[in-house]
N, C-alpha and C. Protein backbone atom coordinates (compact mmCIF):
# COMPACT_ATOMS: atom_id res chain seq x y z
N UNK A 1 -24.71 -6.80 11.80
CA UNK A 1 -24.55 -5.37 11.92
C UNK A 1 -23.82 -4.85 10.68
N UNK A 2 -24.51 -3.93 10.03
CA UNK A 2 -24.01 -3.07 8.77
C UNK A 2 -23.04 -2.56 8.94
N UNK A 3 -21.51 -2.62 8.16
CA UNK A 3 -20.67 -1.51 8.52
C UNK A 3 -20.43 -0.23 7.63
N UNK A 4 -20.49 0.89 8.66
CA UNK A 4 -20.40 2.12 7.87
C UNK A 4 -19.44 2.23 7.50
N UNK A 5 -19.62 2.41 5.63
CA UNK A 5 -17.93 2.42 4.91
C UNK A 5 -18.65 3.48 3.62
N UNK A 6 -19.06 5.13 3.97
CA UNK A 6 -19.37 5.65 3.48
C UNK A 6 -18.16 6.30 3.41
N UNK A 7 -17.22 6.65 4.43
CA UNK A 7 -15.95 7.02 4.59
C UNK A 7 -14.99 6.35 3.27
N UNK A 8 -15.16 5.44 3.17
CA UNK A 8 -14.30 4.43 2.15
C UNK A 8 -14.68 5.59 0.60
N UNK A 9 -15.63 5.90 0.00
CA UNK A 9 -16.08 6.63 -1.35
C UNK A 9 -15.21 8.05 -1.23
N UNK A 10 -14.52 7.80 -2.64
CA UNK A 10 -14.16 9.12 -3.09
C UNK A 10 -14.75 9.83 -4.17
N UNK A 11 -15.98 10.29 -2.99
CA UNK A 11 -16.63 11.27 -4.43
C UNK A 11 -16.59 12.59 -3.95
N UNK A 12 -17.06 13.40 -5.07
CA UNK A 12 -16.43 14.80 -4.97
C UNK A 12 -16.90 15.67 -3.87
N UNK A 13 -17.73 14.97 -3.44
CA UNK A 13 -18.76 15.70 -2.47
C UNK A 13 -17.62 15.94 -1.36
N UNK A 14 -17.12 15.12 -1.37
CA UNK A 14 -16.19 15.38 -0.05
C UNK A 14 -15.15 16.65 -0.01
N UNK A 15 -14.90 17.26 -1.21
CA UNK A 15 -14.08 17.96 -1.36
C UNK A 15 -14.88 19.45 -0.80
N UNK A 16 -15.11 19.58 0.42
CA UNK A 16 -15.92 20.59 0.89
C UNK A 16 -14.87 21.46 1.77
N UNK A 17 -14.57 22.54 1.51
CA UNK A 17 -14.05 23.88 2.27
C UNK A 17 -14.00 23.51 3.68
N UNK A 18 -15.30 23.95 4.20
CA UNK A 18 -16.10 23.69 5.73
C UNK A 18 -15.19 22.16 6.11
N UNK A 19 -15.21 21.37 5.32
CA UNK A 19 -14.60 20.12 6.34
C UNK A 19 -13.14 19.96 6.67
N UNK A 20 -12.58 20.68 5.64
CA UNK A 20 -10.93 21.28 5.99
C UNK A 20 -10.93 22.35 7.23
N UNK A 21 -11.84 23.56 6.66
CA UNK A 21 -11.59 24.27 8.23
C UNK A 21 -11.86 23.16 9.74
N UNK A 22 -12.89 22.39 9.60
CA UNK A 22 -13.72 21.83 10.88
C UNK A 22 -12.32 20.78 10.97
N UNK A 23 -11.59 20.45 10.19
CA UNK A 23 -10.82 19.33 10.87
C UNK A 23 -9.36 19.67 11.37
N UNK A 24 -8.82 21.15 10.74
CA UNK A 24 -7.78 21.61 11.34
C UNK A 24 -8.12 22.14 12.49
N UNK A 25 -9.60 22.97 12.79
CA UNK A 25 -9.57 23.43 14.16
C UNK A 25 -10.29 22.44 15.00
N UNK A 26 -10.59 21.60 14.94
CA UNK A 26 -11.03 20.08 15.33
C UNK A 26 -9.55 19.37 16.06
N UNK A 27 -8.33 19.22 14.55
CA UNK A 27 -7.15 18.40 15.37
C UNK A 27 -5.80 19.53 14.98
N UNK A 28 -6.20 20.44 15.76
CA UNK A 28 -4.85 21.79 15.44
C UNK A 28 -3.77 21.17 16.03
N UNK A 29 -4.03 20.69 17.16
CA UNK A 29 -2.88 20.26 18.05
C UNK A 29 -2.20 19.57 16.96
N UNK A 30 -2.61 18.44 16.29
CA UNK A 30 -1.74 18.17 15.34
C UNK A 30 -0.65 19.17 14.49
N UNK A 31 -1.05 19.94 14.50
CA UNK A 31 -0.49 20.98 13.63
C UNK A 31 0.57 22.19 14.47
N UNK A 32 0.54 22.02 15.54
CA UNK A 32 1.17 22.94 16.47
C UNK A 32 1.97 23.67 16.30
N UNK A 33 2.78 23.78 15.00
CA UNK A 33 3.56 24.51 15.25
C UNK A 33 3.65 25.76 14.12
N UNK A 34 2.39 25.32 13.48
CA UNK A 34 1.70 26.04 12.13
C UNK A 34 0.76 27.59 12.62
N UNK A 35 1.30 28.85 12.09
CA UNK A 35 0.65 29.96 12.19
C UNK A 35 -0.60 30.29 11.68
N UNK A 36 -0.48 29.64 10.11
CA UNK A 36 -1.64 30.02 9.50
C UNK A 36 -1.80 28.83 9.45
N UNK A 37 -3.06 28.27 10.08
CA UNK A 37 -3.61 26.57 9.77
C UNK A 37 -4.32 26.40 8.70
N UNK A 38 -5.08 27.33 8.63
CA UNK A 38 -5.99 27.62 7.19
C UNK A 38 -5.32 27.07 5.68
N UNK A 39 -3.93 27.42 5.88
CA UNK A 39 -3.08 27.51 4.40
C UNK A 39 -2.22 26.16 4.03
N UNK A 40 -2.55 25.36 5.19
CA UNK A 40 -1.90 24.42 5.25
C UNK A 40 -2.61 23.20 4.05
N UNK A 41 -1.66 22.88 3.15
CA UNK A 41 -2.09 21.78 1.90
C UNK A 41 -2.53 20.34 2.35
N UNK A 42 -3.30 20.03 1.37
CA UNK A 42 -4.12 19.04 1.70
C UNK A 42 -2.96 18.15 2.08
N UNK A 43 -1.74 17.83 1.13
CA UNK A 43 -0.99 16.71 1.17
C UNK A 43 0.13 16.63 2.93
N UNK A 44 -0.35 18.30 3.54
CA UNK A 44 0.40 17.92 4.76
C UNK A 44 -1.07 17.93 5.94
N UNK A 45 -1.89 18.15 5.26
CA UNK A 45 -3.07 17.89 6.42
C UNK A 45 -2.78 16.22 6.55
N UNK A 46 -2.93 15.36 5.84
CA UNK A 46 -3.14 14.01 4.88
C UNK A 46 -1.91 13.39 5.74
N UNK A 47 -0.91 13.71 5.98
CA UNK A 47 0.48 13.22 6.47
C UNK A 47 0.46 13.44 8.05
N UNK A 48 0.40 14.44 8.79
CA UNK A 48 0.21 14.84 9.84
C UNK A 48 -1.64 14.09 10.51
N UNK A 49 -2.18 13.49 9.81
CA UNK A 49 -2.87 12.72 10.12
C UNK A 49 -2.93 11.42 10.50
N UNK A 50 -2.03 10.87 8.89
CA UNK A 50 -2.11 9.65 9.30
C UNK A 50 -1.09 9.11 9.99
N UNK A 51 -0.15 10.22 10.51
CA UNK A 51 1.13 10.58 10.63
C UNK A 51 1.03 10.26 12.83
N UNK A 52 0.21 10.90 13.05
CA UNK A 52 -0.12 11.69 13.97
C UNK A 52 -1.66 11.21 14.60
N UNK A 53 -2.54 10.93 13.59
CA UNK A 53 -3.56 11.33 14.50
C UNK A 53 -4.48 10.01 14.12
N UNK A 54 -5.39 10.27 15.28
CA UNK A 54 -6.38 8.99 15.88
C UNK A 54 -7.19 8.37 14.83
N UNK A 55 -8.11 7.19 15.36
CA UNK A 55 -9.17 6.66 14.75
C UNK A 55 -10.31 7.40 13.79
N UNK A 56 -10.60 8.29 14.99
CA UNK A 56 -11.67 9.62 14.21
C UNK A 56 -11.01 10.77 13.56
N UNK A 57 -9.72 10.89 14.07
CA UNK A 57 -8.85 12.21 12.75
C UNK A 57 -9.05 11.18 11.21
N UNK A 58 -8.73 10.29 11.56
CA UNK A 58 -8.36 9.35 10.12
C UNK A 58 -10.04 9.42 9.06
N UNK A 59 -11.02 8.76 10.23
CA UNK A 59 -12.50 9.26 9.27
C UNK A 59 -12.86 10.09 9.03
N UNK A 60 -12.33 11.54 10.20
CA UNK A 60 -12.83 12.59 9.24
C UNK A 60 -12.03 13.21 7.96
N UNK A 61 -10.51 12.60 8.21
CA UNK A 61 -10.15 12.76 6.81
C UNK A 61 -10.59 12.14 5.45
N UNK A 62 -10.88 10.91 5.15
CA UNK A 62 -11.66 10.26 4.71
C UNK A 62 -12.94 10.74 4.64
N UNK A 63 -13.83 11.37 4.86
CA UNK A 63 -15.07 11.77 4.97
C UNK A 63 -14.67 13.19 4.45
N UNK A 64 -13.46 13.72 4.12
CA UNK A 64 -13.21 14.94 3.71
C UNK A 64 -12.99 14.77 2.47
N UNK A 65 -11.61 14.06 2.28
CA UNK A 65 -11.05 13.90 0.77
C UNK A 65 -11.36 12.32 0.07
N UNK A 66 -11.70 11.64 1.13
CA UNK A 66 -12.23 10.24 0.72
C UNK A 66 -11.70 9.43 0.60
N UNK A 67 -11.44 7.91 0.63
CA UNK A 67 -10.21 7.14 0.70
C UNK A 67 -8.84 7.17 -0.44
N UNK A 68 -9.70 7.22 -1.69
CA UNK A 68 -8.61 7.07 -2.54
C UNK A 68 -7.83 8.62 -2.89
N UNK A 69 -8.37 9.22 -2.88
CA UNK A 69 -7.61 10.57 -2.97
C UNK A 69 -6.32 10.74 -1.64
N UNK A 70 -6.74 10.52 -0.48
CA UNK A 70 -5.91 10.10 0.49
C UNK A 70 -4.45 9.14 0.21
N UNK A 71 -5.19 7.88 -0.57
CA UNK A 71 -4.30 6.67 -0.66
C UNK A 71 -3.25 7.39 -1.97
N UNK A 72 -3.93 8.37 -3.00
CA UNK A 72 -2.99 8.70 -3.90
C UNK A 72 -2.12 9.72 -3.45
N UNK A 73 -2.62 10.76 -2.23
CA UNK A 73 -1.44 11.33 -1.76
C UNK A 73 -0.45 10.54 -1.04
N UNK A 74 -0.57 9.97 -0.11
CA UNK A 74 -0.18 8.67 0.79
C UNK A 74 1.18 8.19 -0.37
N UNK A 75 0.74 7.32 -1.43
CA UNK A 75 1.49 6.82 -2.24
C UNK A 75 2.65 7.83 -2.91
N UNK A 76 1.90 8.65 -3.40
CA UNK A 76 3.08 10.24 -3.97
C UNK A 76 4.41 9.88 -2.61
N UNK A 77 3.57 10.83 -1.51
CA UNK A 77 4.85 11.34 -0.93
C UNK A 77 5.61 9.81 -0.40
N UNK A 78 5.37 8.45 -0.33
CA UNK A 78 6.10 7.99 -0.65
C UNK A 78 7.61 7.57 -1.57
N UNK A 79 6.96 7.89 -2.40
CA UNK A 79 7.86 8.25 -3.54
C UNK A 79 8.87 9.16 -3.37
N UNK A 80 8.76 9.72 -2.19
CA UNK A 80 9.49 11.52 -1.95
C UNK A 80 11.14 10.49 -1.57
N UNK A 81 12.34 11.36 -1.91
CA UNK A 81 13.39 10.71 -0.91
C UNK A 81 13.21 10.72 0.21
N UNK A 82 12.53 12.13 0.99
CA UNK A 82 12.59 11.69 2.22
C UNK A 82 11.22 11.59 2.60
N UNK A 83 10.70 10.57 3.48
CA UNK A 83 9.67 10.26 3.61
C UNK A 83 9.49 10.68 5.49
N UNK A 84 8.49 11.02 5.83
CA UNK A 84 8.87 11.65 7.10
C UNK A 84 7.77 10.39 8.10
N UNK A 85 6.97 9.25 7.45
CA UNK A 85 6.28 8.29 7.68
C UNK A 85 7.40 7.42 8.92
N UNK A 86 6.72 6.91 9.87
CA UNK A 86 7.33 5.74 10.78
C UNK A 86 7.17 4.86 10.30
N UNK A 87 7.87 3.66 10.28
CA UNK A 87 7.71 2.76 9.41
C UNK A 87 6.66 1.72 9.62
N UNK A 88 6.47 1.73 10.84
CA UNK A 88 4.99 1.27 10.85
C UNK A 88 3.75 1.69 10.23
N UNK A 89 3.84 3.08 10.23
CA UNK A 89 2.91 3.59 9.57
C UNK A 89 2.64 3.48 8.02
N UNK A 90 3.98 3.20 7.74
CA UNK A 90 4.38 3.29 5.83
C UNK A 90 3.47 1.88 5.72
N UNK A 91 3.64 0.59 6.66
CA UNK A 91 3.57 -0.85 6.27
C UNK A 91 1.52 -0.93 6.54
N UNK A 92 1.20 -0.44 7.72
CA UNK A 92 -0.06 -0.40 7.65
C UNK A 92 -0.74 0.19 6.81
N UNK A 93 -0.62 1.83 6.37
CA UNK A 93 -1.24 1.81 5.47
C UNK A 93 -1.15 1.77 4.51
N UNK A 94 0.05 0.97 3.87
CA UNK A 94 0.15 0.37 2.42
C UNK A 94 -0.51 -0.83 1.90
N UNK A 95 -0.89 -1.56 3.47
CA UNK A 95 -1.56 -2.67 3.34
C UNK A 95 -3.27 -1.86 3.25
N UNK A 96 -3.57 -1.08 4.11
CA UNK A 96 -5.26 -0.49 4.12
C UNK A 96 -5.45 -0.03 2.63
N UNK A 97 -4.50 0.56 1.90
CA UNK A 97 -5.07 1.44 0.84
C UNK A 97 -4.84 0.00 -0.16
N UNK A 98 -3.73 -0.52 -0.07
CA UNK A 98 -4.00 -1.96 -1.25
C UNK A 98 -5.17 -2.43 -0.96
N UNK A 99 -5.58 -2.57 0.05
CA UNK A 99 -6.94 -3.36 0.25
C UNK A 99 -8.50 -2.45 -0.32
N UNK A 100 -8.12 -1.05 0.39
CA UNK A 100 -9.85 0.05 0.04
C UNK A 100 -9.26 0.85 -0.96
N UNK A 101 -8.17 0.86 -1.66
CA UNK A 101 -8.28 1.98 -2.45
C UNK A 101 -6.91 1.81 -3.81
N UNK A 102 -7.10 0.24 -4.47
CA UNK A 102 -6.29 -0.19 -5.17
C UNK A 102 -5.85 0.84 -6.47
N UNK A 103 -4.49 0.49 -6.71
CA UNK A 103 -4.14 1.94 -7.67
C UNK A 103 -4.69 1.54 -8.80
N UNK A 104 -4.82 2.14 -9.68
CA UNK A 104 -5.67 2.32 -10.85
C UNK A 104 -4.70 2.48 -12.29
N UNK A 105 -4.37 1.04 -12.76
CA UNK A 105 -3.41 0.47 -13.69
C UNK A 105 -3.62 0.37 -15.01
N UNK A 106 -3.59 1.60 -15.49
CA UNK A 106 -3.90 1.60 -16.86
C UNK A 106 -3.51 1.19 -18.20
N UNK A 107 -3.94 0.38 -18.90
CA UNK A 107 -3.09 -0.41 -19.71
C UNK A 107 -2.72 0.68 -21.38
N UNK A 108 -1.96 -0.01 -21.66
CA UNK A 108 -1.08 0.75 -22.54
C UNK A 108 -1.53 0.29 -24.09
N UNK A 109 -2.03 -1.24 -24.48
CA UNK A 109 -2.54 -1.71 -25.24
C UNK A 109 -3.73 -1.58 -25.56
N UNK A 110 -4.47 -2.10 -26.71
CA UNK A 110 -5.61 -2.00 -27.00
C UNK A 110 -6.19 -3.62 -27.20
């Protein structure tokens, strides 16, 4: 059996309007306490997801912004002092994105 890992590609296609609206009013509850959901940035849609939300919140985020764009916000707000991640959550998907969406190490030499 083939596995679907079209979700896994970060290509630009994903960067579609329509799939941001369809996934905040899709998983608002996530967002509950937000007036304007519309205005809400990718990097706290992205957190409050993986933060918060299920199997299928997670692909349709992925199917929105695509794995590695995800894994490079993911990694940023790591970096933040305060990180608002459970720590389970920090350890799993540091291990998923090392694995589908390795950082991109650019060398300095020629």
């Amino acid at each position: 059996m083939a596995e679907n890992t079209e979700y896994l590609e970060s290509d630009a296609k994903y960067l579609n309007p329509t799939l941001k609206h369809n996934i905040i009013h899709h998983y608002g509850y996530l967002f509950w306490w937000v007036k304007e959901k519309d205005k809400l940035s990718k990097e706290a849609i992205v957190e409050a997801i993986l933060h918060y939300g299920n199997e299928s919140a997670i692909k349709d985020l992925f199917n929105w912004l695509g794995v590695t764009q995800v894994a490079d916000i993911f990694r940023k707000q790591l970096k933040h002092s305060r990180v608002n991640y459970p720590t389970r959550t920090k350890h799993f998907f540091t291990l998923y994105f090392d694995r589908h969406a390795p950082e991109h190490i650019e060398s300095g030499s020629n």
